[in-house]
Protein backbone atom coordinates (compact mmCIF):
# COMPACT_ATOMS: atom_id res chain seq x y z
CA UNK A 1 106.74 114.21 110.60
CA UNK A 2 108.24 112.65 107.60
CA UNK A 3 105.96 109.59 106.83
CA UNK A 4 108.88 108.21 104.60
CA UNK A 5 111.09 107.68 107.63
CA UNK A 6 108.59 106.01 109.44
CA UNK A 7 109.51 102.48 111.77
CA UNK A 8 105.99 101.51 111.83
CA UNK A 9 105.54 98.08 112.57
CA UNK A 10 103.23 95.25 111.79
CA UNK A 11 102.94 92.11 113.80
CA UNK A 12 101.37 88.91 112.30
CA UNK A 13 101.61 85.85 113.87
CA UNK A 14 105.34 85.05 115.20
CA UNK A 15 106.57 88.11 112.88
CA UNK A 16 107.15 91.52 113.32
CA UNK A 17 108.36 93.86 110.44
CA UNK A 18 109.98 97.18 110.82
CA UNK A 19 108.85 99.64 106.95
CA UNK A 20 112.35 99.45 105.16
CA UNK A 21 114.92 102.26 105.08
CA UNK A 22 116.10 103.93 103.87
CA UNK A 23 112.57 104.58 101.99
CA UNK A 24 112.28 105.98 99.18
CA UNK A 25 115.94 104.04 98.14
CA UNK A 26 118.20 103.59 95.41
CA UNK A 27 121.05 100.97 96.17
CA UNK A 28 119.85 98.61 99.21
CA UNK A 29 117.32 98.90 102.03
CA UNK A 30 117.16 97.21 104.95
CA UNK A 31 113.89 95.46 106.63
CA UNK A 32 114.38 94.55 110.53
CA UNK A 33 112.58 92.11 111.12
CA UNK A 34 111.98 90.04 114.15
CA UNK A 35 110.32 86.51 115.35
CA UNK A 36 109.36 85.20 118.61
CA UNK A 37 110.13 81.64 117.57
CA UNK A 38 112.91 79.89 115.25
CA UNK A 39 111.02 79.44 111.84
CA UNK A 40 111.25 79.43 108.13
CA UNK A 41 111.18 82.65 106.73
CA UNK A 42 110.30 83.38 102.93
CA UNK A 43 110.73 86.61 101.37
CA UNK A 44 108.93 87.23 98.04
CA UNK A 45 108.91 91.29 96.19
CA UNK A 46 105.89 91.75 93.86
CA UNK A 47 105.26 94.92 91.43
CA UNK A 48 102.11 96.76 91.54
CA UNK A 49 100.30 94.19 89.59
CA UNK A 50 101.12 91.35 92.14
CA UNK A 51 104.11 89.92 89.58
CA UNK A 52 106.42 87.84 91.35
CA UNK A 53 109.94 90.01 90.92
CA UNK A 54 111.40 87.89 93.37
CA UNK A 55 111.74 85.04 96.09
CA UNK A 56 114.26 84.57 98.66
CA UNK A 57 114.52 81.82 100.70
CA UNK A 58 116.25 83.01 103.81
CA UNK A 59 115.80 79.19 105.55
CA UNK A 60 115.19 79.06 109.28
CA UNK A 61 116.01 81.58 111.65
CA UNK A 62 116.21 81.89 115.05
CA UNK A 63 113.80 83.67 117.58
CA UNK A 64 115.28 87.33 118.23
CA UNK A 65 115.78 90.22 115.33
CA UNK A 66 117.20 90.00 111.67
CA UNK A 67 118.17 92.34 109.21
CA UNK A 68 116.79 91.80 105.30
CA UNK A 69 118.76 93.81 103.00
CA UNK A 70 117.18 94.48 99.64
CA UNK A 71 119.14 95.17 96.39
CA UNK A 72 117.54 97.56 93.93
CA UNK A 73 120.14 96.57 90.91
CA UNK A 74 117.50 94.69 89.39
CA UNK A 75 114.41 97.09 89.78
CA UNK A 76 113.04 99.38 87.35
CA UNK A 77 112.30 102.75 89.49
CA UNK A 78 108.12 102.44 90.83
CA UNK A 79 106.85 101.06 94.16
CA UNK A 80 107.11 97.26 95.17
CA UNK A 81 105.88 95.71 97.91
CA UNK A 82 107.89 93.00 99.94
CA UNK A 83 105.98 89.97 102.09
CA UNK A 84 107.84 88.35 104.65
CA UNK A 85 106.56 84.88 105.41
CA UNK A 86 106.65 82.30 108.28
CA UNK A 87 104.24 79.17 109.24
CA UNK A 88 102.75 81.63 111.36
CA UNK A 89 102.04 84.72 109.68
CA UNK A 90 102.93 86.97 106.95
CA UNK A 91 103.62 90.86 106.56
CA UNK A 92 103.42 92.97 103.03
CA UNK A 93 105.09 96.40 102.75
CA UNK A 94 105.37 98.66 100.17
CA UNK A 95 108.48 100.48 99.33
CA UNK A 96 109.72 102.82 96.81
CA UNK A 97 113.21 102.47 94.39
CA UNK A 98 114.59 106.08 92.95
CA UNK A 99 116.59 105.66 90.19
């Protein structure tokens, strides 16, 4: 079992979140992510301290699945942990950039 290939999910309020992958990644990753209800969804990636790298505002989206795609162009190699918000709910995951 290869924990870094993992599709765990985590459901919080109207959200579900897939882990990213690939995971570890240098380049982009992609988060699945899917709601049961059209909302607003946030994004926001923090370092290990809890500083804000950044926040993406990805407006509303529809009930059904999405695809996040994370660039690492502007991340020193370490682990980072993305939170995807709604009204309803939010879900943090960690993932790793290679360099």
């Amino acid at each position: 079992f290869d924990a870094s290939s993992s599709v765990e999910e985590i459901v919080e309020g109207n959200v579900t979140v897939s882990q990213n992958y690939p995971n570890p990644f240098n380049g982009v990753t992609s988060v699945n992510y899917t709601l049961t209800s059209n909302d607003e969804v946030m994004v926001q990636i923090t370092d290990v301290t809890g500083k804000v790298i950044e926040v993406m505002n990805e407006g509303v989206r529809t009930a059904g699945s999405h695809v996040l795609n994370i660039n690492s162009n502007k991340l020193a190699a370490g682990t980072y942990y993305y939170t995807i918000s709604t009204s309803n709910g939010k879900v943090t995951k960690a993932m790793n950039v290679t360099k």
